[in-house]
PDB file of N, CA and C in Angstrom:
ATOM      1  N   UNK A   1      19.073-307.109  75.210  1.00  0.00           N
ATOM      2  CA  UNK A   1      19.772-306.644  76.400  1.00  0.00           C
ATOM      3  C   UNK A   1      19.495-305.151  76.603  1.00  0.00           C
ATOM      4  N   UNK A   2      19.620-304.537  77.673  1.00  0.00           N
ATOM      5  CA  UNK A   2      19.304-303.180  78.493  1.00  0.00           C
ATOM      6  C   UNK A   2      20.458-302.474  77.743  1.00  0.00           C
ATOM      7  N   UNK A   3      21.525-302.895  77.696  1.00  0.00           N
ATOM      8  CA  UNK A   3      22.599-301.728  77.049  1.00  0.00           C
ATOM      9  C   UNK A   3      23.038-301.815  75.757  1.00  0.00           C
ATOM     10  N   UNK A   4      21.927-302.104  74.483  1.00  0.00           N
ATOM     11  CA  UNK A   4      22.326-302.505  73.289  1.00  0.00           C
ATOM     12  C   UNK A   4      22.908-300.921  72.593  1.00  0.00           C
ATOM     13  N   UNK A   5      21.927-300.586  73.194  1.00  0.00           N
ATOM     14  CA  UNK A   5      22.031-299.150  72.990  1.00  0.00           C
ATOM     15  C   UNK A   5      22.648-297.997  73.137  1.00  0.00           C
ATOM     16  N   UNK A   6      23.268-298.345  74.579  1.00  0.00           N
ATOM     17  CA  UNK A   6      24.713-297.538  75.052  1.00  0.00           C
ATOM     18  C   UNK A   6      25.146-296.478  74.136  1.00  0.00           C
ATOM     19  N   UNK A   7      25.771-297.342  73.711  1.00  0.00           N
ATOM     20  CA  UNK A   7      26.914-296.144  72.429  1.00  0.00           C
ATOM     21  C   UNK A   7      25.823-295.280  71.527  1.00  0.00           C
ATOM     22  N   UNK A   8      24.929-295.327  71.321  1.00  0.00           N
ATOM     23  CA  UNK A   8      24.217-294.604  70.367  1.00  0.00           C
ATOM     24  C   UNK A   8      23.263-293.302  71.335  1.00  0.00           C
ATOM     25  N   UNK A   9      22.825-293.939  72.574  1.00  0.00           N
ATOM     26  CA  UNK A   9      22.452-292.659  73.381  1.00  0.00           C
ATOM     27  C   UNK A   9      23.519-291.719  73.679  1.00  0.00           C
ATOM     28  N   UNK A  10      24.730-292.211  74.231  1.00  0.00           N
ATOM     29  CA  UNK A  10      26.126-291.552  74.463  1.00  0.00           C
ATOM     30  C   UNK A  10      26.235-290.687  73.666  1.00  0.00           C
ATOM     31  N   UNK A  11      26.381-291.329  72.056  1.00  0.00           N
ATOM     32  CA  UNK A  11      26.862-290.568  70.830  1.00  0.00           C
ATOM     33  C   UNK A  11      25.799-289.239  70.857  1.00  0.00           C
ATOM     34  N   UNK A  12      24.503-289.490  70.769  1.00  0.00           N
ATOM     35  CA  UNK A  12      23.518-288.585  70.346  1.00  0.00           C
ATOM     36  C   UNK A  12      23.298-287.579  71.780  1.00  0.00           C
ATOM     37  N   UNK A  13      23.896-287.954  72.985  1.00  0.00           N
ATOM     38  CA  UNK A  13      23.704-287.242  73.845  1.00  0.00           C
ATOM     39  C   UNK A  13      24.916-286.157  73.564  1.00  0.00           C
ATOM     40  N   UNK A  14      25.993-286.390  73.215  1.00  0.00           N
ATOM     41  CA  UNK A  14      27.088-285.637  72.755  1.00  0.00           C
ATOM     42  C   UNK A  14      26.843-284.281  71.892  1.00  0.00           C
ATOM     43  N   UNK A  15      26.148-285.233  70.601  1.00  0.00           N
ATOM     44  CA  UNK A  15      25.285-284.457  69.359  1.00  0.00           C
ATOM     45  C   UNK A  15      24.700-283.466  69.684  1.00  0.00           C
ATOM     46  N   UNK A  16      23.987-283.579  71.125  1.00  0.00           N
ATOM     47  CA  UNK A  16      22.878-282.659  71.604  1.00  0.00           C
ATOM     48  C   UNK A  16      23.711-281.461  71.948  1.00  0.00           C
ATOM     49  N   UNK A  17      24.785-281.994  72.877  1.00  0.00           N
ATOM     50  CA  UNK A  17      24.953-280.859  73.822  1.00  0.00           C
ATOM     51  C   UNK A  17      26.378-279.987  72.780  1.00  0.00           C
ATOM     52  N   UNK A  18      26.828-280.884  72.355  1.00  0.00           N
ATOM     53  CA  UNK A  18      28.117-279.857  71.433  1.00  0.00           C
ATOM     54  C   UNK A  18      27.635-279.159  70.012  1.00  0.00           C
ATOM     55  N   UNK A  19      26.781-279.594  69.244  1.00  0.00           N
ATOM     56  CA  UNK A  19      25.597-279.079  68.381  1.00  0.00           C
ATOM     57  C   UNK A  19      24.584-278.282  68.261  1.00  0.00           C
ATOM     58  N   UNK A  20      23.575-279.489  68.682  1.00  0.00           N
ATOM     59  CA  UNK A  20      22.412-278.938  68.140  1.00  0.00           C
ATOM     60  C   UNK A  20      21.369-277.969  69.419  1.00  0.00           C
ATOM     61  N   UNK A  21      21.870-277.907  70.493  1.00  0.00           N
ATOM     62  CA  UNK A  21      21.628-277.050  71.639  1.00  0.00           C
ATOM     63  C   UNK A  21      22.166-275.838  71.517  1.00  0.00           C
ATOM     64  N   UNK A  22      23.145-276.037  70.688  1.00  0.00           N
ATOM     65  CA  UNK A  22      23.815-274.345  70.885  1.00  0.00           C
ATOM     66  C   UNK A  22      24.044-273.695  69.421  1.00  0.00           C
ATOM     67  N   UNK A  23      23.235-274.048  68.643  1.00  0.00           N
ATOM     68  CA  UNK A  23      23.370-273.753  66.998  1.00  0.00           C
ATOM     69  C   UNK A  23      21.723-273.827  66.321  1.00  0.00           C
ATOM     70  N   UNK A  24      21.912-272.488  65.728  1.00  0.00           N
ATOM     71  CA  UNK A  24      20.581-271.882  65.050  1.00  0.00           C
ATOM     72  C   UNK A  24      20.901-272.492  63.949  1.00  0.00           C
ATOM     73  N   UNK A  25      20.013-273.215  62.890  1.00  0.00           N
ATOM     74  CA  UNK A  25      20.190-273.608  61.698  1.00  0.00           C
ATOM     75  C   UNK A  25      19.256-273.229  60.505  1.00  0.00           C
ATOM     76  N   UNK A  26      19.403-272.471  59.443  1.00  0.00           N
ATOM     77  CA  UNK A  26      18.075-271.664  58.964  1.00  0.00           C
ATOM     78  C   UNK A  26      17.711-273.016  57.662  1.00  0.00           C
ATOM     79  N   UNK A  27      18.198-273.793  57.445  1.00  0.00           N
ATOM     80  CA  UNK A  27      17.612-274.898  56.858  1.00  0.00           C
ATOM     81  C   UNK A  27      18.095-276.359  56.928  1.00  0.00           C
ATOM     82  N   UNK A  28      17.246-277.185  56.546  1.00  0.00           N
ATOM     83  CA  UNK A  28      17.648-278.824  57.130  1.00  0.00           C
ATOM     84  C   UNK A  28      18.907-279.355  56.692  1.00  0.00           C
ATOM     85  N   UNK A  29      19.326-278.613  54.849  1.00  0.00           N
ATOM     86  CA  UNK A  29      21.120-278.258  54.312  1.00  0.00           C
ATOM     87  C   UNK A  29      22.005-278.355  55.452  1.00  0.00           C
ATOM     88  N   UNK A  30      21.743-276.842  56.056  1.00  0.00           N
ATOM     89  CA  UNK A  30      22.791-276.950  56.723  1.00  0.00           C
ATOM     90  C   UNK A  30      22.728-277.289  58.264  1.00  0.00           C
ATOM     91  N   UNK A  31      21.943-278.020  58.573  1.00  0.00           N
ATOM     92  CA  UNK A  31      21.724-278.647  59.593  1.00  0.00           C
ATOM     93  C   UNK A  31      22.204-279.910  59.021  1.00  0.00           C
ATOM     94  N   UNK A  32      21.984-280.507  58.358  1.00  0.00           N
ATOM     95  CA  UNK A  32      22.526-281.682  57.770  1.00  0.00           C
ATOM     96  C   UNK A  32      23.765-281.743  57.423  1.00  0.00           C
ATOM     97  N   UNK A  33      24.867-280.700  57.022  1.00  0.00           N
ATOM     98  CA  UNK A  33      26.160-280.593  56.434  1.00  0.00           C
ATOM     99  C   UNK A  33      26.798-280.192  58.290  1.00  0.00           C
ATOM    100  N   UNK A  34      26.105-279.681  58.910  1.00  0.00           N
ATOM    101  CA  UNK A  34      27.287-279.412  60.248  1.00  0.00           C
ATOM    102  C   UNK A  34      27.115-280.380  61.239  1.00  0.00           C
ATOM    103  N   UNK A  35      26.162-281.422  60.967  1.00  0.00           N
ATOM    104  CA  UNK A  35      26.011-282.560  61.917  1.00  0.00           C
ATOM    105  C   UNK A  35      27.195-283.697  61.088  1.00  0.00           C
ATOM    106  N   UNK A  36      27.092-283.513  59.689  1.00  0.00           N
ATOM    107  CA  UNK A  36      28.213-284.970  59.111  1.00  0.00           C
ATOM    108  C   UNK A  36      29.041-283.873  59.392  1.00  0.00           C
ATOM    109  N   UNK A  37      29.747-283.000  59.371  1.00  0.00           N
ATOM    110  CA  UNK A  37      31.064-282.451  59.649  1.00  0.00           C
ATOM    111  C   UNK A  37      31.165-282.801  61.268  1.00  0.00           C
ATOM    112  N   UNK A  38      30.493-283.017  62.079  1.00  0.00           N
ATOM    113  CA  UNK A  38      30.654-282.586  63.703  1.00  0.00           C
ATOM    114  C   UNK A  38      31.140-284.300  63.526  1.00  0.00           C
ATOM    115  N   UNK A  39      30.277-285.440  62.972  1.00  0.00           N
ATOM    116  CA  UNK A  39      30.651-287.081  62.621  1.00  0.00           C
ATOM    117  C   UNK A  39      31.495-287.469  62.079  1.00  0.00           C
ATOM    118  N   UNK A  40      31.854-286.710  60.896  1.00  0.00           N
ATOM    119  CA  UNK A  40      33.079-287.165  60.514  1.00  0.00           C
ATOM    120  C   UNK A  40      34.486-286.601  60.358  1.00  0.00           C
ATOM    121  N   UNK A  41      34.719-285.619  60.975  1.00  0.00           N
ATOM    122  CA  UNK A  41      35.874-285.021  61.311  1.00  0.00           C
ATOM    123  C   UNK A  41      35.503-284.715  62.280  1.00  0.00           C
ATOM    124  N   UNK A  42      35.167-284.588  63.807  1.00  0.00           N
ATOM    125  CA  UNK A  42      35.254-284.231  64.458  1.00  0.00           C
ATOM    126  C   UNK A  42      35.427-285.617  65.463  1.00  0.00           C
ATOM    127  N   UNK A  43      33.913-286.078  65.908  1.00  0.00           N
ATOM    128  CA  UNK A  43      33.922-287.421  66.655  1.00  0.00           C
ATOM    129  C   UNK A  43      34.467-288.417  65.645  1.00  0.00           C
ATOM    130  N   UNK A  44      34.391-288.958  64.660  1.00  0.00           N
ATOM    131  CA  UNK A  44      35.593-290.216  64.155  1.00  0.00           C
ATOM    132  C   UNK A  44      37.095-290.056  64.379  1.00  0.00           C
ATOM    133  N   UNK A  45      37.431-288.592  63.678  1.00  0.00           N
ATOM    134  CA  UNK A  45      38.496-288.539  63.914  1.00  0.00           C
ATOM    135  C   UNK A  45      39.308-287.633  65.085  1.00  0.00           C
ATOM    136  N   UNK A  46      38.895-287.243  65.718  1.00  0.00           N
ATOM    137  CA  UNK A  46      39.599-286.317  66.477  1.00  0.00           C
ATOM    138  C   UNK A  46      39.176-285.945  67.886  1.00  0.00           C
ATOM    139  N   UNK A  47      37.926-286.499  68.313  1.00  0.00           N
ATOM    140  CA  UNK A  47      37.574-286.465  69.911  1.00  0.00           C
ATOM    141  C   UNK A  47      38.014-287.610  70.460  1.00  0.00           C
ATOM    142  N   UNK A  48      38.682-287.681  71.691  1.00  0.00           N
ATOM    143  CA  UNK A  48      39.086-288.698  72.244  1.00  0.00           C
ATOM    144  C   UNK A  48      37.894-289.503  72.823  1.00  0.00           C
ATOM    145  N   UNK A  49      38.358-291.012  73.081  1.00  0.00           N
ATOM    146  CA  UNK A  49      36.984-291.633  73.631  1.00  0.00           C
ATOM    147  C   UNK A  49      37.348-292.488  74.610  1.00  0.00           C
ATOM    148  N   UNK A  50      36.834-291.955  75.919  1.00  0.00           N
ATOM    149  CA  UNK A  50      37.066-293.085  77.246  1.00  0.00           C
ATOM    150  C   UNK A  50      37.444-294.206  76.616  1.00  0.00           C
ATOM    151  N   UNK A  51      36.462-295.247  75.757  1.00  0.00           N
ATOM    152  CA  UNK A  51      36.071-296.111  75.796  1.00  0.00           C
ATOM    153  C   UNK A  51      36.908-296.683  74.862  1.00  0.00           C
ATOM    154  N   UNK A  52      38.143-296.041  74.430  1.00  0.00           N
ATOM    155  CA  UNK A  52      38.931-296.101  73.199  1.00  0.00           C
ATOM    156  C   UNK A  52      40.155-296.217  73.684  1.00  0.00           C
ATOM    157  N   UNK A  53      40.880-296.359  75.332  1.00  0.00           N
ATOM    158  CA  UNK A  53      41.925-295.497  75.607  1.00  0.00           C
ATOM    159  C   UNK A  53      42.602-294.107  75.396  1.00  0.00           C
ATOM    160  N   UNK A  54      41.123-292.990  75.743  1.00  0.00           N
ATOM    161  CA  UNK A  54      41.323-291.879  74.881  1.00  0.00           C
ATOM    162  C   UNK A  54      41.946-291.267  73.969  1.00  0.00           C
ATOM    163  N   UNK A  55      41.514-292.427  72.602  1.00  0.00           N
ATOM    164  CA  UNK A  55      42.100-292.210  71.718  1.00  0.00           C
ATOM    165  C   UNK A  55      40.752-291.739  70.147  1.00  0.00           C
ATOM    166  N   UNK A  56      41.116-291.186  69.229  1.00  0.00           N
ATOM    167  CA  UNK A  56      39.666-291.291  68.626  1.00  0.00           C
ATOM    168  C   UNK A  56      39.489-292.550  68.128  1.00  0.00           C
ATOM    169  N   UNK A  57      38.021-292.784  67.356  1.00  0.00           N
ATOM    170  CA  UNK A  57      37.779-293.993  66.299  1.00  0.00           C
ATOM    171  C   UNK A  57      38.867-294.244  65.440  1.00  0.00           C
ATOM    172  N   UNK A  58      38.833-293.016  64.298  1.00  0.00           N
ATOM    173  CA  UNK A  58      40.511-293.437  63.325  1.00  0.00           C
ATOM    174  C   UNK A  58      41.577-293.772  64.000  1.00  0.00           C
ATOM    175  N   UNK A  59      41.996-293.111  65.321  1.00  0.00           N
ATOM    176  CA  UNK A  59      43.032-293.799  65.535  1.00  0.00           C
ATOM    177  C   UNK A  59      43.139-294.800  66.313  1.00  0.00           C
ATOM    178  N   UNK A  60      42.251-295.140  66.922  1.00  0.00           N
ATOM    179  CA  UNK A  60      41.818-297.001  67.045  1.00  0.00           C
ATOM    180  C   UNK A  60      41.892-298.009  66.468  1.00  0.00           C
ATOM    181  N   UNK A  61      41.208-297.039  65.280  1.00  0.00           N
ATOM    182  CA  UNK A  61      40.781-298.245  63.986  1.00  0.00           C
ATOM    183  C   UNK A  61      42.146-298.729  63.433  1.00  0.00           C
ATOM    184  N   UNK A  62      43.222-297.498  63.330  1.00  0.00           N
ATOM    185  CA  UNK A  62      44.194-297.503  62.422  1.00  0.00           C
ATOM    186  C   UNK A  62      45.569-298.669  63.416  1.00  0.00           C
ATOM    187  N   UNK A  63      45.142-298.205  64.982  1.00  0.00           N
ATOM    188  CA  UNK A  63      46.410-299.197  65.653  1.00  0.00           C
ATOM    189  C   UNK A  63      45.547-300.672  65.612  1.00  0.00           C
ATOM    190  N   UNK A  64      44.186-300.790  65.629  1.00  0.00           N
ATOM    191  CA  UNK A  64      43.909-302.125  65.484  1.00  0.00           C
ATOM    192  C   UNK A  64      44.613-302.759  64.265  1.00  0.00           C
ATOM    193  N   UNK A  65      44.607-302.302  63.137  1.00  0.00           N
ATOM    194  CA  UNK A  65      44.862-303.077  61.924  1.00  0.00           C
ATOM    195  C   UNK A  65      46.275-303.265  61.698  1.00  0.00           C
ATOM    196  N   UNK A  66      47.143-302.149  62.548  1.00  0.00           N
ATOM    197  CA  UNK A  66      48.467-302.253  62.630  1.00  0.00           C
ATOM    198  C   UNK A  66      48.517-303.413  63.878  1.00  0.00           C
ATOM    199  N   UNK A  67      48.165-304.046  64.627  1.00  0.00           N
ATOM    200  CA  UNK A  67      48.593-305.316  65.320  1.00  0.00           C
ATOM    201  C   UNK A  67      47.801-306.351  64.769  1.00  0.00           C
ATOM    202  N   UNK A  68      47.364-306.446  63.902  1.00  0.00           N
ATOM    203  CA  UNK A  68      46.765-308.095  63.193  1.00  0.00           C
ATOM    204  C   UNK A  68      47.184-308.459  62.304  1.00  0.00           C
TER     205      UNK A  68
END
């Protein structure tokens, strides 16, 4: 299908513009340590997501498992 992909251009279009467009990085370290910090505390837990009822991933994840 045409939109398998959706969420992963979205995500990485995000990556681009809140990241790696506006940040000098003097090695692949720490280019690598402020991209999993921007993934996992930032977008999992704490950016809201249209597509979530602007809510983040954790707290999606966490009211899904609280209604099943």
């Amino acid at each position: 299908m045409p939109y398998d992909n959706a969420g992963m251009e979205s995500f990485f279009s995000s990556l681009k513009q809140q990241i790696t467009h506006h940040e000098r990085f003097d090695n692949r370290g720490q280019a690598r340590a402020r991209i999993f910090d921007y993934m996992e505390v930032f977008y999992n837990r704490q950016r809201p997501h249209s597509g979530l009822d602007s809510r983040s991933p954790a707290d999606f994840e966490k009211m899904a498992v609280l209604f099943n």
